[in-house]
N, C-alpha and C. Protein backbone atom coordinates (compact mmCIF):
# COMPACT_ATOMS: atom_id res chain seq x y z
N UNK A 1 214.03 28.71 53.83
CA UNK A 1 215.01 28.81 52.78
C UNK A 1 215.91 27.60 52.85
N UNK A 2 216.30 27.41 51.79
CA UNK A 2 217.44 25.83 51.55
C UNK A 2 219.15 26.76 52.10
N UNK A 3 219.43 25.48 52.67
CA UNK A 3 220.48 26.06 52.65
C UNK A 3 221.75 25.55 51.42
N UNK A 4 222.98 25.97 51.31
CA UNK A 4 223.77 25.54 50.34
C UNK A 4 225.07 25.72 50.99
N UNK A 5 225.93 25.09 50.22
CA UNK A 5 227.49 24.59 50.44
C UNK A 5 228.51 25.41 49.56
N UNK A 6 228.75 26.14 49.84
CA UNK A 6 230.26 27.00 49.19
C UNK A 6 231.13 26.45 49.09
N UNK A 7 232.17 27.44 48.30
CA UNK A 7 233.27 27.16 47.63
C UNK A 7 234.38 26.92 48.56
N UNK A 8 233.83 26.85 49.98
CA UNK A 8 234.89 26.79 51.20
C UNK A 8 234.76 25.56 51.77
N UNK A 9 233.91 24.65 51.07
CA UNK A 9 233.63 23.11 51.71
C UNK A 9 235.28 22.21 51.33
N UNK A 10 235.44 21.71 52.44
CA UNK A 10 236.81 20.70 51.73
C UNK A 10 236.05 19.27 52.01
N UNK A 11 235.27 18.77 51.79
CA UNK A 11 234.71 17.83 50.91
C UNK A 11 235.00 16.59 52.15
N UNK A 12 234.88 17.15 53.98
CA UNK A 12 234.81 16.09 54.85
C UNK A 12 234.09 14.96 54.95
N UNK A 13 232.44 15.29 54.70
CA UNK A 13 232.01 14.58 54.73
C UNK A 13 230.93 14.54 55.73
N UNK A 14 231.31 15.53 56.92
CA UNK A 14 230.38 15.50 58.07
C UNK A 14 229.15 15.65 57.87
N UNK A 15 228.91 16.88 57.12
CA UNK A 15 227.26 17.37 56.53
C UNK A 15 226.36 16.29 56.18
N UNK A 16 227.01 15.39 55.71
CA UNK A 16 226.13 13.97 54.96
C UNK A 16 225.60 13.14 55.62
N UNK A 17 226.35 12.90 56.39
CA UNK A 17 225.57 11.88 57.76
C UNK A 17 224.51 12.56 58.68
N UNK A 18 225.00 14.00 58.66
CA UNK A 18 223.83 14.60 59.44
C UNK A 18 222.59 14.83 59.08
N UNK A 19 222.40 14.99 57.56
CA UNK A 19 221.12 15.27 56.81
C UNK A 19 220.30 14.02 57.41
N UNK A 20 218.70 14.92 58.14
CA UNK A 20 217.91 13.92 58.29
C UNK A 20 217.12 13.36 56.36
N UNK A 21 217.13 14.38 56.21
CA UNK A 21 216.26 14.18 54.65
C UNK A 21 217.47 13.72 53.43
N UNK A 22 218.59 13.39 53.74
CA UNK A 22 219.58 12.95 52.67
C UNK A 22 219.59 13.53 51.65
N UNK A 23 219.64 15.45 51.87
CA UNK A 23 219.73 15.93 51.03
C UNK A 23 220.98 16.98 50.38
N UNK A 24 222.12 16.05 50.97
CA UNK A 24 223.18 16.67 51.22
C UNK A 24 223.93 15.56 49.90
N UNK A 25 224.83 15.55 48.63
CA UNK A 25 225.57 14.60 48.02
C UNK A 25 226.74 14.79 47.78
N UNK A 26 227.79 14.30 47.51
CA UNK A 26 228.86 14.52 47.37
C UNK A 26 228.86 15.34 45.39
N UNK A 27 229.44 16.21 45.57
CA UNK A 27 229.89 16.81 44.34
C UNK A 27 231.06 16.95 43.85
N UNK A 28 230.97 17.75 42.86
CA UNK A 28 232.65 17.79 42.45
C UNK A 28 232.73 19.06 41.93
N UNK A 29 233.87 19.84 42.86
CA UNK A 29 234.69 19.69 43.97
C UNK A 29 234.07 19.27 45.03
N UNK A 30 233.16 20.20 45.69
CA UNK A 30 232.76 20.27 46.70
C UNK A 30 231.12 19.40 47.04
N UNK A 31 230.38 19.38 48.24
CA UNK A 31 229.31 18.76 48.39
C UNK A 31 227.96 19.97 48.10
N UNK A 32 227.20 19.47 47.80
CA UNK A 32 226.15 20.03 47.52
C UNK A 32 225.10 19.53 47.68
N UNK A 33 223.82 20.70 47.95
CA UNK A 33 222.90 20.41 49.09
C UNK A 33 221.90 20.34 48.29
N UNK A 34 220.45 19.44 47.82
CA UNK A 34 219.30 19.42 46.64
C UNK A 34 217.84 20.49 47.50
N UNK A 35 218.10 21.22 46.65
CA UNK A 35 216.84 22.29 47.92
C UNK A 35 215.88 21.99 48.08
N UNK A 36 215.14 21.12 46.38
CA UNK A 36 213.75 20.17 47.15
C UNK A 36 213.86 19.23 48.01
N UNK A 37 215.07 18.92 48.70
CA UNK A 37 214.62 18.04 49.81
C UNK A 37 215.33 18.80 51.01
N UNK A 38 216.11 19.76 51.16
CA UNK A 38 216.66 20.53 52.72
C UNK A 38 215.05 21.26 53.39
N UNK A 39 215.19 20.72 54.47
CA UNK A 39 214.18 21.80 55.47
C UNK A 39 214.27 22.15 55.73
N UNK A 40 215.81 22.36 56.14
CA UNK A 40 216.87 23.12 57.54
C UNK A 40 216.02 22.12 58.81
N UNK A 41 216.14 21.39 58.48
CA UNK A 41 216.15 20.43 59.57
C UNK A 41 214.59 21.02 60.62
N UNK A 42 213.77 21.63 60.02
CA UNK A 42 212.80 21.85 60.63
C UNK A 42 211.84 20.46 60.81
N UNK A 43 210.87 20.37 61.36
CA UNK A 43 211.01 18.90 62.24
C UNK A 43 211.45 17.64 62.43
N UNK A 44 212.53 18.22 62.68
CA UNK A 44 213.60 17.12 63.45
C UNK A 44 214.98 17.73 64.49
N UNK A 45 214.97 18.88 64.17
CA UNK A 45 216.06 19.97 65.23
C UNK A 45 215.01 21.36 65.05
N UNK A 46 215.98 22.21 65.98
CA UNK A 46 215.62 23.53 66.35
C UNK A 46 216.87 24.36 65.53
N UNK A 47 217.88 23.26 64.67
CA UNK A 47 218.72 24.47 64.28
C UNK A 47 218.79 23.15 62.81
N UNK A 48 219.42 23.42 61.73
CA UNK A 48 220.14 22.87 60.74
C UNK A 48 221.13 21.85 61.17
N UNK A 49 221.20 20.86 61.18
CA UNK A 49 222.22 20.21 61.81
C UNK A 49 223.78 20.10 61.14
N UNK A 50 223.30 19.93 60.04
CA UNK A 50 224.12 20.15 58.86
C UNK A 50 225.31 21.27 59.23
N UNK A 51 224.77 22.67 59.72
CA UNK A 51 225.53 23.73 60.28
C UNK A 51 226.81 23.63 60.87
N UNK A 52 225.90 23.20 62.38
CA UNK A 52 227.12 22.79 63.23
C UNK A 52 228.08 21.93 63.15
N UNK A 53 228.49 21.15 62.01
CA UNK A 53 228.82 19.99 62.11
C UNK A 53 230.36 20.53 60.94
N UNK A 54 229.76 21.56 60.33
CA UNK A 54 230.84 21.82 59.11
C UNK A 54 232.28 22.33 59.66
N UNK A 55 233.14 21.83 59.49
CA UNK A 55 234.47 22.84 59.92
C UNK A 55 235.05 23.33 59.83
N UNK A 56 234.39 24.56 58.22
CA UNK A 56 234.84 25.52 58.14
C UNK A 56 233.72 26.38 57.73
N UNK A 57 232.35 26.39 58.04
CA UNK A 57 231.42 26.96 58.23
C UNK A 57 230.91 27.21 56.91
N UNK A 58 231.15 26.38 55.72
CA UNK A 58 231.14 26.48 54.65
C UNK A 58 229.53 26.37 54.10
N UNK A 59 228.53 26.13 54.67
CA UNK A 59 226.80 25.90 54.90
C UNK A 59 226.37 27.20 55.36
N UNK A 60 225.28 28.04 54.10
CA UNK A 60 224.83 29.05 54.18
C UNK A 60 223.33 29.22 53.77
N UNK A 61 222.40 30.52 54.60
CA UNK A 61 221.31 30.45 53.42
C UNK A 61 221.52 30.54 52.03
N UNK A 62 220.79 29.95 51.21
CA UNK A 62 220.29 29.68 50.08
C UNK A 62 219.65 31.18 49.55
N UNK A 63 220.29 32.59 48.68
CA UNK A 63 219.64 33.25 48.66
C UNK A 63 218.42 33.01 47.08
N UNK A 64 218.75 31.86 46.80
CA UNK A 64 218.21 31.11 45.83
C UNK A 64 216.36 30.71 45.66
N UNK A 65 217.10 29.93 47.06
CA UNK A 65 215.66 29.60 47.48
C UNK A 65 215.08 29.79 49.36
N UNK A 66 214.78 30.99 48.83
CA UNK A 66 214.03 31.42 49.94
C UNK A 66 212.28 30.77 50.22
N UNK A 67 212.22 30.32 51.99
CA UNK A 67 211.02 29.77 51.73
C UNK A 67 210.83 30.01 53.36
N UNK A 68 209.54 30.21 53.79
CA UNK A 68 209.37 30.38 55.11
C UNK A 68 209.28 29.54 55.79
N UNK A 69 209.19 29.49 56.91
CA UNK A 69 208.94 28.40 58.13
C UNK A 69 207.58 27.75 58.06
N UNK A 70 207.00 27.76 57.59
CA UNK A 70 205.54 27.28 57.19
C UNK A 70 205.97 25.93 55.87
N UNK A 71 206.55 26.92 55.11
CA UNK A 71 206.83 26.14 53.85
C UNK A 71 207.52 24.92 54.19
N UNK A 72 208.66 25.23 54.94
CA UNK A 72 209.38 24.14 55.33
C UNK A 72 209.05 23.08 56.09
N UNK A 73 208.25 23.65 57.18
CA UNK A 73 206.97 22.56 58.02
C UNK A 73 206.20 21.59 56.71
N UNK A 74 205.93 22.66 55.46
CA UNK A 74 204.95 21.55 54.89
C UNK A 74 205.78 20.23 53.68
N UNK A 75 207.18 20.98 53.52
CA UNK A 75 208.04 20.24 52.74
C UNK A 75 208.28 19.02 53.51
N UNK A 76 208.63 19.20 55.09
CA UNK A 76 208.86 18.18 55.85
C UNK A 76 207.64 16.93 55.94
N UNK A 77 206.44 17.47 56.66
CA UNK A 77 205.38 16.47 56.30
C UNK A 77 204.80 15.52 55.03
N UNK A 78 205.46 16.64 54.09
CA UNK A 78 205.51 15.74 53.12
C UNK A 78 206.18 14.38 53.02
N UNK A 79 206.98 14.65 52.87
CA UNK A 79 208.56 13.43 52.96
C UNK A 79 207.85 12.53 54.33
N UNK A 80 207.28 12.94 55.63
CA UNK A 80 206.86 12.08 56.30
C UNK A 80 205.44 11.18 55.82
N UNK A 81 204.70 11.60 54.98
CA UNK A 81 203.93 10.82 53.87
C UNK A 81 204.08 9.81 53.51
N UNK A 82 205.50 10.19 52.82
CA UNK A 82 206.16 9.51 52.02
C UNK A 82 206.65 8.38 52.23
N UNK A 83 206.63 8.27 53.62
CA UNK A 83 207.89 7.13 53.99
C UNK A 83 207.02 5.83 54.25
């Protein structure tokens, strides 16, 4: 599943640098996350990095876009294709 950015983001900035897939942009108000490119950081961490980094915990599942651990393995290899 993608994750996404609530209405509780104050617009630090941390999340952005952490995205391995740069799928994190600045919005307005707040930042927002593009779900065809979030993996939750599946190969490249064991957790979302994006997560830990927020400081007010404002990064949640996506009940939007739900997608399994498979899916996300294959979203990731993709993008490694790609490069």
């Amino acid at each position: 599943m993608s994750l996404l950015i609530n209405d509780e983001c104050i617009a630090c900035d941390a999340c952005r640098e952490e995205c391995p897939n740069e799928a994190i942009e600045e919005g307005d108000p707040f930042y927002v996350i593009d779900p065809d490119r979030c993996t939750e950081c599946v190969g490249y961490y064991d957790e979302p990095s994006c997560v830990g980094v927020c400081p007010v915990d404002a990064i949640i599942p996506d009940p939007d876009n739900v997608e399994s651990v498979e899916e996300l393995k294959y979203k990731y290899e993709q993008f490694q294709e790609g490069e």
